[in-house]
PDB file of N, CA and C in Angstrom:
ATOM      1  N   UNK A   1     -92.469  73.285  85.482  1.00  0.00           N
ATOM      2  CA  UNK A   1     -93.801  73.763  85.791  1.00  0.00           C
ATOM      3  C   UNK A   1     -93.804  75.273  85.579  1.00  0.00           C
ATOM      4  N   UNK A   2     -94.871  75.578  84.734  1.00  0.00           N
ATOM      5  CA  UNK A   2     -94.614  77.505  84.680  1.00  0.00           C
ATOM      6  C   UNK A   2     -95.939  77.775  85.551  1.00  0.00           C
ATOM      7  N   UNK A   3     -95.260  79.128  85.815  1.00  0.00           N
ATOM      8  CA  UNK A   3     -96.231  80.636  86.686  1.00  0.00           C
ATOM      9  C   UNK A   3     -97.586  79.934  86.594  1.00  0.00           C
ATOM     10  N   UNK A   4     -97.932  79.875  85.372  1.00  0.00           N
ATOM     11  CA  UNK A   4     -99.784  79.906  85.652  1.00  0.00           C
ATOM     12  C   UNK A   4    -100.173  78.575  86.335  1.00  0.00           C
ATOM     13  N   UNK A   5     -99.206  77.762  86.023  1.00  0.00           N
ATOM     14  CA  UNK A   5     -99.812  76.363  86.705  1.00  0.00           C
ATOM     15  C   UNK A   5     -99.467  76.048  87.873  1.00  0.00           C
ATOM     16  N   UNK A   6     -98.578  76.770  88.735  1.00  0.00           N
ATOM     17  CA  UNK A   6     -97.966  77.019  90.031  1.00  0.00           C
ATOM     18  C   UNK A   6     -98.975  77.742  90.714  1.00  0.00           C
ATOM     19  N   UNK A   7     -99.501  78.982  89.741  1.00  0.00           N
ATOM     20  CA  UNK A   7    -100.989  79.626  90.678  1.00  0.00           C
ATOM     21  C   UNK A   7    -101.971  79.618  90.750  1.00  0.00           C
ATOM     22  N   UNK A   8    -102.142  78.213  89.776  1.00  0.00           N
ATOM     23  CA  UNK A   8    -103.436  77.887  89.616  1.00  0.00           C
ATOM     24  C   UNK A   8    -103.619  76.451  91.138  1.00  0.00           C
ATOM     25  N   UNK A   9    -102.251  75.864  91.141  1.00  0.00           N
ATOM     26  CA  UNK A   9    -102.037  75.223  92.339  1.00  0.00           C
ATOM     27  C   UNK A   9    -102.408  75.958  93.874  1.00  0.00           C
ATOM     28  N   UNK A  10    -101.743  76.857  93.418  1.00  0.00           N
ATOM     29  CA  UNK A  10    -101.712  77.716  94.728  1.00  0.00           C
ATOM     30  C   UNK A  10    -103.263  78.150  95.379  1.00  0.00           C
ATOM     31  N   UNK A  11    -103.779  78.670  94.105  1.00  0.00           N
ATOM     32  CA  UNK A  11    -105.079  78.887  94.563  1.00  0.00           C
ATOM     33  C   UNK A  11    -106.304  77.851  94.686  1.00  0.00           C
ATOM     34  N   UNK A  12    -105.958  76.669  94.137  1.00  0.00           N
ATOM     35  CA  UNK A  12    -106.532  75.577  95.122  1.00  0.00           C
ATOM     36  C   UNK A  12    -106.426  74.636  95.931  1.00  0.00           C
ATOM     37  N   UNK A  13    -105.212  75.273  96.184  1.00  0.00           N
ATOM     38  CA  UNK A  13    -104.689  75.324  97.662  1.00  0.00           C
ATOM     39  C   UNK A  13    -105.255  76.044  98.714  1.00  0.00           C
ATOM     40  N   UNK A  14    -105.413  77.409  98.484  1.00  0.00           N
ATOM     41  CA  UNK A  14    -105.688  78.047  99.093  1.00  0.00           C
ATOM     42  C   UNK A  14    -107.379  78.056  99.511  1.00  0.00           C
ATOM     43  N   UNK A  15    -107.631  77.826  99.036  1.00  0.00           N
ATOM     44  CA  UNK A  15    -109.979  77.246  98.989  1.00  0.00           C
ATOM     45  C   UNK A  15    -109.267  76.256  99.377  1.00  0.00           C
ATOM     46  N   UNK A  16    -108.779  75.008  99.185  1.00  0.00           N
ATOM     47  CA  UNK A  16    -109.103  73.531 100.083  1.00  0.00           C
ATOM     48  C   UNK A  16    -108.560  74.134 101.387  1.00  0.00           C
ATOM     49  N   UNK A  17    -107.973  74.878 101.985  1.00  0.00           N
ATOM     50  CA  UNK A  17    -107.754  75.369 103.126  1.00  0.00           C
ATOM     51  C   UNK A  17    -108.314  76.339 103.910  1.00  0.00           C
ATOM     52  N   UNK A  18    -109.370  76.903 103.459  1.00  0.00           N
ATOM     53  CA  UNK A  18    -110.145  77.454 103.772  1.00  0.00           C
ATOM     54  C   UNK A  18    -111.632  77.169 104.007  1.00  0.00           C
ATOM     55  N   UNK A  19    -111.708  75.321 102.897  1.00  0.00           N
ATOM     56  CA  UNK A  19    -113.191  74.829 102.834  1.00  0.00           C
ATOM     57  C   UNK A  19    -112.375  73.845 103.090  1.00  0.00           C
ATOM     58  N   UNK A  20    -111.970  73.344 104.935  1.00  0.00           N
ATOM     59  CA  UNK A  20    -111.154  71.625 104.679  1.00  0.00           C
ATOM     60  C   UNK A  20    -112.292  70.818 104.747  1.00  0.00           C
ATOM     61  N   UNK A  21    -112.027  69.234 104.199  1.00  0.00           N
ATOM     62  CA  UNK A  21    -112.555  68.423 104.192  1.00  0.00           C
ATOM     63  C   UNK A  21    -111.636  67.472 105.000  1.00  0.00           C
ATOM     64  N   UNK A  22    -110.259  67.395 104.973  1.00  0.00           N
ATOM     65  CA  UNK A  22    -109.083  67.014 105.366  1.00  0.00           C
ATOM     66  C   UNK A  22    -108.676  68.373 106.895  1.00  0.00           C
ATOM     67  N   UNK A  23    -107.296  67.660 107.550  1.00  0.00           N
ATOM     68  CA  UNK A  23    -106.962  68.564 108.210  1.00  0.00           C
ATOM     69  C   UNK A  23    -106.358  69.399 107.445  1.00  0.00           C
ATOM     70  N   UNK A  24    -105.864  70.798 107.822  1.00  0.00           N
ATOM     71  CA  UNK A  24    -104.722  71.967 106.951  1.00  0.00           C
ATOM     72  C   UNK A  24    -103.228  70.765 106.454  1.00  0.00           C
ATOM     73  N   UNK A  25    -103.062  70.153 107.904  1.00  0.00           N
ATOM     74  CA  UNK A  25    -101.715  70.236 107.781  1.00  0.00           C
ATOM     75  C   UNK A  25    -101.595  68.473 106.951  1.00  0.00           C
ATOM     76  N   UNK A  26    -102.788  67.834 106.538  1.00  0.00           N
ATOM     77  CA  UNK A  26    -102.523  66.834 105.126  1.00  0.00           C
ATOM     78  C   UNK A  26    -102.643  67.046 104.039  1.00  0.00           C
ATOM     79  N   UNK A  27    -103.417  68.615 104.003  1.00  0.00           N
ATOM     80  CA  UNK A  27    -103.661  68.990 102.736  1.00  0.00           C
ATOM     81  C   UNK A  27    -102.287  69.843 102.395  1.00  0.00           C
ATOM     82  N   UNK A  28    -101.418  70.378 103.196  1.00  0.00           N
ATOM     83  CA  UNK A  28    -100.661  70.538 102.833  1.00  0.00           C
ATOM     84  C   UNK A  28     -99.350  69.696 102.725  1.00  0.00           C
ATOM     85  N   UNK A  29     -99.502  68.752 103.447  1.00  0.00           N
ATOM     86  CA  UNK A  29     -98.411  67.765 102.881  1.00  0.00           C
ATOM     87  C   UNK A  29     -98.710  67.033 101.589  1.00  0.00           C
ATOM     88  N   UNK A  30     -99.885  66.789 101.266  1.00  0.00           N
ATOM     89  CA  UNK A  30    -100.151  66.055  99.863  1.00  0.00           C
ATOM     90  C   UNK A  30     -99.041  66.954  99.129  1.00  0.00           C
ATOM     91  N   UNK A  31    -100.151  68.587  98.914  1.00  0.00           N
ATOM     92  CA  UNK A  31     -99.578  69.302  97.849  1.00  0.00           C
ATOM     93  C   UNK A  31     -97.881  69.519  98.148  1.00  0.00           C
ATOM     94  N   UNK A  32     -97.410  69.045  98.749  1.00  0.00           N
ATOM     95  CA  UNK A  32     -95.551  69.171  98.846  1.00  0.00           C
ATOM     96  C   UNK A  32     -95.647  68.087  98.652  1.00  0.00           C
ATOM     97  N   UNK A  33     -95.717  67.149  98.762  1.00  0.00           N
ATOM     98  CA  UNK A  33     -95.478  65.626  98.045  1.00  0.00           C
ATOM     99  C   UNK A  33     -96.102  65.961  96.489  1.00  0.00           C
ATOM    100  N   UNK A  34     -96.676  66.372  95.748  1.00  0.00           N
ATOM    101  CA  UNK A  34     -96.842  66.419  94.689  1.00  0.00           C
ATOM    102  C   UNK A  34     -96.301  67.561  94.297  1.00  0.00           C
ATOM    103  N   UNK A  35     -96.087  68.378  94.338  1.00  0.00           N
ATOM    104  CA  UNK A  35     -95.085  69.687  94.174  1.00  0.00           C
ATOM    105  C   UNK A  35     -93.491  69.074  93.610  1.00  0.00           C
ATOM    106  N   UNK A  36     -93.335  68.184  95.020  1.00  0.00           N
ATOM    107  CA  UNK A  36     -91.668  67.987  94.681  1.00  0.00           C
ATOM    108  C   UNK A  36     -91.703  66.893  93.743  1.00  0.00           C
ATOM    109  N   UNK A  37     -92.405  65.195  93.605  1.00  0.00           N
ATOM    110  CA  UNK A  37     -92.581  64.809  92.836  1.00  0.00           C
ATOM    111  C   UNK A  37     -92.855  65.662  91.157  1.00  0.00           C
ATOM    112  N   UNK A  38     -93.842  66.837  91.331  1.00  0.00           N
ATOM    113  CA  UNK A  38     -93.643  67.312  89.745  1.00  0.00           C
ATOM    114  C   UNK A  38     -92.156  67.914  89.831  1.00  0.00           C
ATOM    115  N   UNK A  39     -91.409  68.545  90.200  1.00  0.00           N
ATOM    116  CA  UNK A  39     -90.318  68.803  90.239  1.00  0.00           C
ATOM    117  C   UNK A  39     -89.373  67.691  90.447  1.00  0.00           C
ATOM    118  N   UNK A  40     -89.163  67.128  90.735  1.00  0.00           N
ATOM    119  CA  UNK A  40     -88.231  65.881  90.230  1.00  0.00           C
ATOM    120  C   UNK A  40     -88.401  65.301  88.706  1.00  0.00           C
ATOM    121  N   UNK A  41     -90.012  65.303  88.512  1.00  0.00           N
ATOM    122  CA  UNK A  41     -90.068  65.242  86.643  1.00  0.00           C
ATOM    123  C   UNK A  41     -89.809  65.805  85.881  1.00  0.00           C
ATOM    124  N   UNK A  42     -89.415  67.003  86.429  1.00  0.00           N
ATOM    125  CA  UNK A  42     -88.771  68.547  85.620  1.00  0.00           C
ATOM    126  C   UNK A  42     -87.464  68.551  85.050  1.00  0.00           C
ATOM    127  N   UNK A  43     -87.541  67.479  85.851  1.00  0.00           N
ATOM    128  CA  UNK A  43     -85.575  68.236  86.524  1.00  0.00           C
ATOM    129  C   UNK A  43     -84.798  66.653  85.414  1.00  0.00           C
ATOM    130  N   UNK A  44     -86.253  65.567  85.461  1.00  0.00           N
ATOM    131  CA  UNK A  44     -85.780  64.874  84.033  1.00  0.00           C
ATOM    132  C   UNK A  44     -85.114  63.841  84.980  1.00  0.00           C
ATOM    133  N   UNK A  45     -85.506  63.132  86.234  1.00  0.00           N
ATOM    134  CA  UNK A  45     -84.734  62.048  87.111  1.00  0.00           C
ATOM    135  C   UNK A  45     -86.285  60.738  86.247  1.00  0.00           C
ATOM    136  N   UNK A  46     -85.436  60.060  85.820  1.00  0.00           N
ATOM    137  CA  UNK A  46     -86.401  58.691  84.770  1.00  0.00           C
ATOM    138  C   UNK A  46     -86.638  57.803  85.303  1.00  0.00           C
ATOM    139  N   UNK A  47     -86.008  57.352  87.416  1.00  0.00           N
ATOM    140  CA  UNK A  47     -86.204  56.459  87.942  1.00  0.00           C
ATOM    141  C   UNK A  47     -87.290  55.904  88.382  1.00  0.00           C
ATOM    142  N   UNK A  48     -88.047  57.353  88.727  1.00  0.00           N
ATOM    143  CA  UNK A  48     -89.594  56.955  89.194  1.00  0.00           C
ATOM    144  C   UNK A  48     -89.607  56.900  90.527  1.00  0.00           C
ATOM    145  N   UNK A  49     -90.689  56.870  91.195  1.00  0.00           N
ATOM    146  CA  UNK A  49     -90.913  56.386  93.006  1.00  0.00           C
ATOM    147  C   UNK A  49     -90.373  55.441  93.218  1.00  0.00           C
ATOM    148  N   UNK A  50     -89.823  54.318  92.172  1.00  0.00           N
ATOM    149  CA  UNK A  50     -88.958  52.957  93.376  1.00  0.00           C
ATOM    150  C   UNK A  50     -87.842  52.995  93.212  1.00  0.00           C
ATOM    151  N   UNK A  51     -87.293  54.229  92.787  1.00  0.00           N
ATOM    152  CA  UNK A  51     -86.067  54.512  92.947  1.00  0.00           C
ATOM    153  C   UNK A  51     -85.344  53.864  91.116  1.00  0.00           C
ATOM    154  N   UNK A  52     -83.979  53.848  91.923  1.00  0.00           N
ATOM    155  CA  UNK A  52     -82.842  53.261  90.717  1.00  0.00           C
ATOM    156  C   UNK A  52     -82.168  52.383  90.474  1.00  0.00           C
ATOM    157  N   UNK A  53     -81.997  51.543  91.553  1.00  0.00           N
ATOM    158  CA  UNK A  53     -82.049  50.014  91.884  1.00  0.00           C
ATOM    159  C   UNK A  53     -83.004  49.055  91.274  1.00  0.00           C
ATOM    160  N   UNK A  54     -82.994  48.577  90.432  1.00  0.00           N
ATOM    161  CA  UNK A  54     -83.703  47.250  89.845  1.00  0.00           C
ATOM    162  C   UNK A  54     -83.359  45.929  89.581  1.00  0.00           C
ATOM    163  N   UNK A  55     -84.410  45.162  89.782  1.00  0.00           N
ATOM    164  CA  UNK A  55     -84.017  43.299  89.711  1.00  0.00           C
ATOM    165  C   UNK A  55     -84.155  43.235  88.058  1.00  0.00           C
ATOM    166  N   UNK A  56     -82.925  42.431  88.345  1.00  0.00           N
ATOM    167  CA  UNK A  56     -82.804  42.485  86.661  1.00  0.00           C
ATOM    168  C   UNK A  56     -82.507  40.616  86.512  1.00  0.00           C
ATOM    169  N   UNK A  57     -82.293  40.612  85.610  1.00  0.00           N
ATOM    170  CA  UNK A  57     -82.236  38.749  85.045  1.00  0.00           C
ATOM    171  C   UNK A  57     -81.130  38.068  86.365  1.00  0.00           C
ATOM    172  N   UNK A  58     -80.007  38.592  85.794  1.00  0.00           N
ATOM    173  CA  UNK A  58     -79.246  38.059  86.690  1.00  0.00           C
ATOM    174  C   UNK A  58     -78.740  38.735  87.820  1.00  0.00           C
ATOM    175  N   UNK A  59     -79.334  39.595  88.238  1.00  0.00           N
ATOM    176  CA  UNK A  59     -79.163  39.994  89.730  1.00  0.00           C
ATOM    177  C   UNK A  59     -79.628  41.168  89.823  1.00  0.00           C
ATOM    178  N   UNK A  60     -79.097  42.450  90.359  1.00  0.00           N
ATOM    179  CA  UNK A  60     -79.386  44.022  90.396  1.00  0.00           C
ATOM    180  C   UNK A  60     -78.718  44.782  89.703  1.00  0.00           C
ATOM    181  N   UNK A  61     -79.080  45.900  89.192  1.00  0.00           N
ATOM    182  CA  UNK A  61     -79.018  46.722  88.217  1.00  0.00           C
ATOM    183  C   UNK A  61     -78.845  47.966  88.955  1.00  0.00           C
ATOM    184  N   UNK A  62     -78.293  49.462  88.435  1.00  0.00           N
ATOM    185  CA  UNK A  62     -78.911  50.534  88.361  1.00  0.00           C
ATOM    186  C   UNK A  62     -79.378  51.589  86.567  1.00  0.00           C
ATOM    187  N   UNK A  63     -80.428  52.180  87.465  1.00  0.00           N
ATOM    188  CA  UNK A  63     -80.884  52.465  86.307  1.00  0.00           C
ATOM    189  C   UNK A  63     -80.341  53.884  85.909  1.00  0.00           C
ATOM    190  N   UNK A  64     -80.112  54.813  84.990  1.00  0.00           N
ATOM    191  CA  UNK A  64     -79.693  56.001  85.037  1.00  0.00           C
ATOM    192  C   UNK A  64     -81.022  56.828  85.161  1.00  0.00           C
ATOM    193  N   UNK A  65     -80.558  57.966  86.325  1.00  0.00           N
ATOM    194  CA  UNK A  65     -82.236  58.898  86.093  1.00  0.00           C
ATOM    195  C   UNK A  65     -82.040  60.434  85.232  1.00  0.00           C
ATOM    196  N   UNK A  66     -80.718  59.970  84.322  1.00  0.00           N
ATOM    197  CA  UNK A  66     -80.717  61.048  83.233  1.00  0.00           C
ATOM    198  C   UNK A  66     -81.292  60.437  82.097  1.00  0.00           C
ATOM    199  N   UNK A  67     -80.932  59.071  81.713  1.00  0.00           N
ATOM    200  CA  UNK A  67     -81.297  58.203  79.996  1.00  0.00           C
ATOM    201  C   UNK A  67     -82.854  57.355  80.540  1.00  0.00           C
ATOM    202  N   UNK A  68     -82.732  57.260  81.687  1.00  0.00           N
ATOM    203  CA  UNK A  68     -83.759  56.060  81.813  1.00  0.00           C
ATOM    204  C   UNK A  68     -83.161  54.657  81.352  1.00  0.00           C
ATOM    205  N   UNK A  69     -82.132  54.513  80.927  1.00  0.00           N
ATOM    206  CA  UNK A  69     -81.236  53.376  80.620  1.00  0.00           C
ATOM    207  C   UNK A  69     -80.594  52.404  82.009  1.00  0.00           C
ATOM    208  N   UNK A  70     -80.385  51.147  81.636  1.00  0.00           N
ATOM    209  CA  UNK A  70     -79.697  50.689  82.688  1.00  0.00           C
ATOM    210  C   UNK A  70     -78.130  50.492  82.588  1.00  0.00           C
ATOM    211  N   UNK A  71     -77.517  50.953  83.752  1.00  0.00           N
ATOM    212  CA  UNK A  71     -76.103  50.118  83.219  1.00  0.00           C
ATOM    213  C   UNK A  71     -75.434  49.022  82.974  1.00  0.00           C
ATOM    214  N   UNK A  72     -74.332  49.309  82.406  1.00  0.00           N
ATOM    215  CA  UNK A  72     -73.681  47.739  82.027  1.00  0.00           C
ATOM    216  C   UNK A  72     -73.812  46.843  82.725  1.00  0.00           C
ATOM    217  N   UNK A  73     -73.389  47.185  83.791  1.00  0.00           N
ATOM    218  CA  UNK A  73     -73.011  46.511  85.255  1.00  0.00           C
ATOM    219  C   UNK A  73     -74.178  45.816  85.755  1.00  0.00           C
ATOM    220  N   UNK A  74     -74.002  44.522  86.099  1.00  0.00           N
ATOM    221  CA  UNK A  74     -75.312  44.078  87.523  1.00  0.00           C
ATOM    222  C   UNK A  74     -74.065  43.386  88.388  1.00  0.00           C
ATOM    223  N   UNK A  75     -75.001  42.978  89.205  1.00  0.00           N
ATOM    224  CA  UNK A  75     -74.216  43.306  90.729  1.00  0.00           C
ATOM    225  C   UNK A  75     -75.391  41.930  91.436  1.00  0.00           C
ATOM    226  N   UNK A  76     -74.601  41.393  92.205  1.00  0.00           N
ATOM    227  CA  UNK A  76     -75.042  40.112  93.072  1.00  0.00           C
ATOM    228  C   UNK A  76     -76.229  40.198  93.405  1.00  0.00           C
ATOM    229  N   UNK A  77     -76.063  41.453  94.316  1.00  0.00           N
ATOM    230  CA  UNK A  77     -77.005  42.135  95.875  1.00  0.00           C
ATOM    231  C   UNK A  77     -77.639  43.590  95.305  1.00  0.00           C
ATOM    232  N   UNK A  78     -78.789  43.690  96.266  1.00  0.00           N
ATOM    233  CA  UNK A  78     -79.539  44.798  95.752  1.00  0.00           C
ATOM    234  C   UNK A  78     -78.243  45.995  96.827  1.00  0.00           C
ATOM    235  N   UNK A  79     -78.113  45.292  97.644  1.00  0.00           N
ATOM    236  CA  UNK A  79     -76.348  46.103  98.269  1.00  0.00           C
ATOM    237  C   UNK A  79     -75.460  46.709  97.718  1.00  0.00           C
ATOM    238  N   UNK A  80     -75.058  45.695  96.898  1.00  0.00           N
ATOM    239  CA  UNK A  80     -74.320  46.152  96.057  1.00  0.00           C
ATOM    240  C   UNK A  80     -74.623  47.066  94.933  1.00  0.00           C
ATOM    241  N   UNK A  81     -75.440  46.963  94.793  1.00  0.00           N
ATOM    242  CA  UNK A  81     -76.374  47.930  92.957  1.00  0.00           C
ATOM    243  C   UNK A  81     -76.099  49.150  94.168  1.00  0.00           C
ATOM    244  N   UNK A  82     -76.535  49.494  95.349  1.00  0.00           N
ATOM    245  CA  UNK A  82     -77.051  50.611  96.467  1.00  0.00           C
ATOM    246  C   UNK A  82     -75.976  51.352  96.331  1.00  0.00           C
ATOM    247  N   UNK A  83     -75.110  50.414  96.795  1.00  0.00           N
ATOM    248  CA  UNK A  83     -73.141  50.810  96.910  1.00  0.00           C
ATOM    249  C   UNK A  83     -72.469  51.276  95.827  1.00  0.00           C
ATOM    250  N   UNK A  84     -72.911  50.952  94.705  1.00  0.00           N
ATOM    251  CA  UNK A  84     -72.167  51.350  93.359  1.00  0.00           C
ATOM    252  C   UNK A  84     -72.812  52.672  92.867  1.00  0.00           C
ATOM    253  N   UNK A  85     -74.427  52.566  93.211  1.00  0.00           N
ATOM    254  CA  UNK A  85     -74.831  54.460  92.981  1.00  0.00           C
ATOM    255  C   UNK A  85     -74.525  55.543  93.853  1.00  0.00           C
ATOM    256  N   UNK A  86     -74.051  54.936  95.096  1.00  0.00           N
ATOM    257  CA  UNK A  86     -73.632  56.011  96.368  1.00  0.00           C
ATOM    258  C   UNK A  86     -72.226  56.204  95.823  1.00  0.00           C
ATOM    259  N   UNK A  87     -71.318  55.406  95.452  1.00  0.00           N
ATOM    260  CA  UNK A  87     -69.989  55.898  95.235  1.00  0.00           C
ATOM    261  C   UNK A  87     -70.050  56.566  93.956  1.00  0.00           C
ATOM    262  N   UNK A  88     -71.266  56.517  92.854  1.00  0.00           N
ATOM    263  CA  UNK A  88     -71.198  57.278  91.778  1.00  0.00           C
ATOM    264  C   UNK A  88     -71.532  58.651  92.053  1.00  0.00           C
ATOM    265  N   UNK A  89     -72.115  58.845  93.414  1.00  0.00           N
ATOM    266  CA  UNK A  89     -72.752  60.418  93.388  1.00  0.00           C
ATOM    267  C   UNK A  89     -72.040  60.667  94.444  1.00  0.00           C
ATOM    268  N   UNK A  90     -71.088  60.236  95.136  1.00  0.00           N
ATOM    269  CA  UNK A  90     -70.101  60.753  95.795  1.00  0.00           C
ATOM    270  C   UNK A  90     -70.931  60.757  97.335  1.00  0.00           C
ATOM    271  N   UNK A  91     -71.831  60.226  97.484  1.00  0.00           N
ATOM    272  CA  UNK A  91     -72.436  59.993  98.583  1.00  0.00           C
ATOM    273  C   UNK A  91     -71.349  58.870  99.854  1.00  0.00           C
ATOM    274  N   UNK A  92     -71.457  58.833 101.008  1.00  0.00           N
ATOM    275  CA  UNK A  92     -71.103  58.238 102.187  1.00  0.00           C
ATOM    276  C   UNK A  92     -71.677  56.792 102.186  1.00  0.00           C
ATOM    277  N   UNK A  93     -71.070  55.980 102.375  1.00  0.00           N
ATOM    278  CA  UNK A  93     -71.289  54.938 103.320  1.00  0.00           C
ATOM    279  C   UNK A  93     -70.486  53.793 103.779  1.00  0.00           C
ATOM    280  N   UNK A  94     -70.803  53.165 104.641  1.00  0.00           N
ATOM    281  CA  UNK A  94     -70.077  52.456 105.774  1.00  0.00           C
ATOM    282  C   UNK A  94     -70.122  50.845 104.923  1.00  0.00           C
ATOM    283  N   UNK A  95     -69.245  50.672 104.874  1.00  0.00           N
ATOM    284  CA  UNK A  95     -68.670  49.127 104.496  1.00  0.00           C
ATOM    285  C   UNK A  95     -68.972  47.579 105.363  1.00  0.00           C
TER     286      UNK A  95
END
């Protein structure tokens, strides 16, 4: 996202908060929910809002959110697809 389109945000931001129709504090959570959503599209993650986990023919999948590709691999359980992207990003979890 460049400068002009960040302050062109900003400043209607700034009038819907000054003319609410909404409370302050939904109008400002929209625009951070759409802020970070455009920044996650920036940044080039291809999974989308339902994530990277997908039902695939024969069971669960993950999807990559660098290619938008899926991997080789499917997996029984949507558990398991969960478990195999947490140990790929070095993330925690309990067995």
């Amino acid at each position: 996202m460049n400068r002009a389109r960040v302050a062109k945000r900003l400043l209607a931001l700034a009038k819907e908060l000054t003319e609410p129709k909404k409370s302050p504090e939904d109008v400002v959570a929209e625009e951070l929910i759409s802020l970070a959503e455009a920044l996650v599209a920036a940044e080039g993650d291809k999974c989308g809002p339902s994530g990277c986990i997908k039902k695939v023919k024969d069971g669960w999948g993950v999807m990559s959110g660098k290619t938008g590709k899926m991997w080789p691999q499917t997996y029984k359980s949507k558990q398991d697809a969960e478990d195999a992207l947490k140990r790929y990003h070095g993330w925690g979890f309990k067995k």
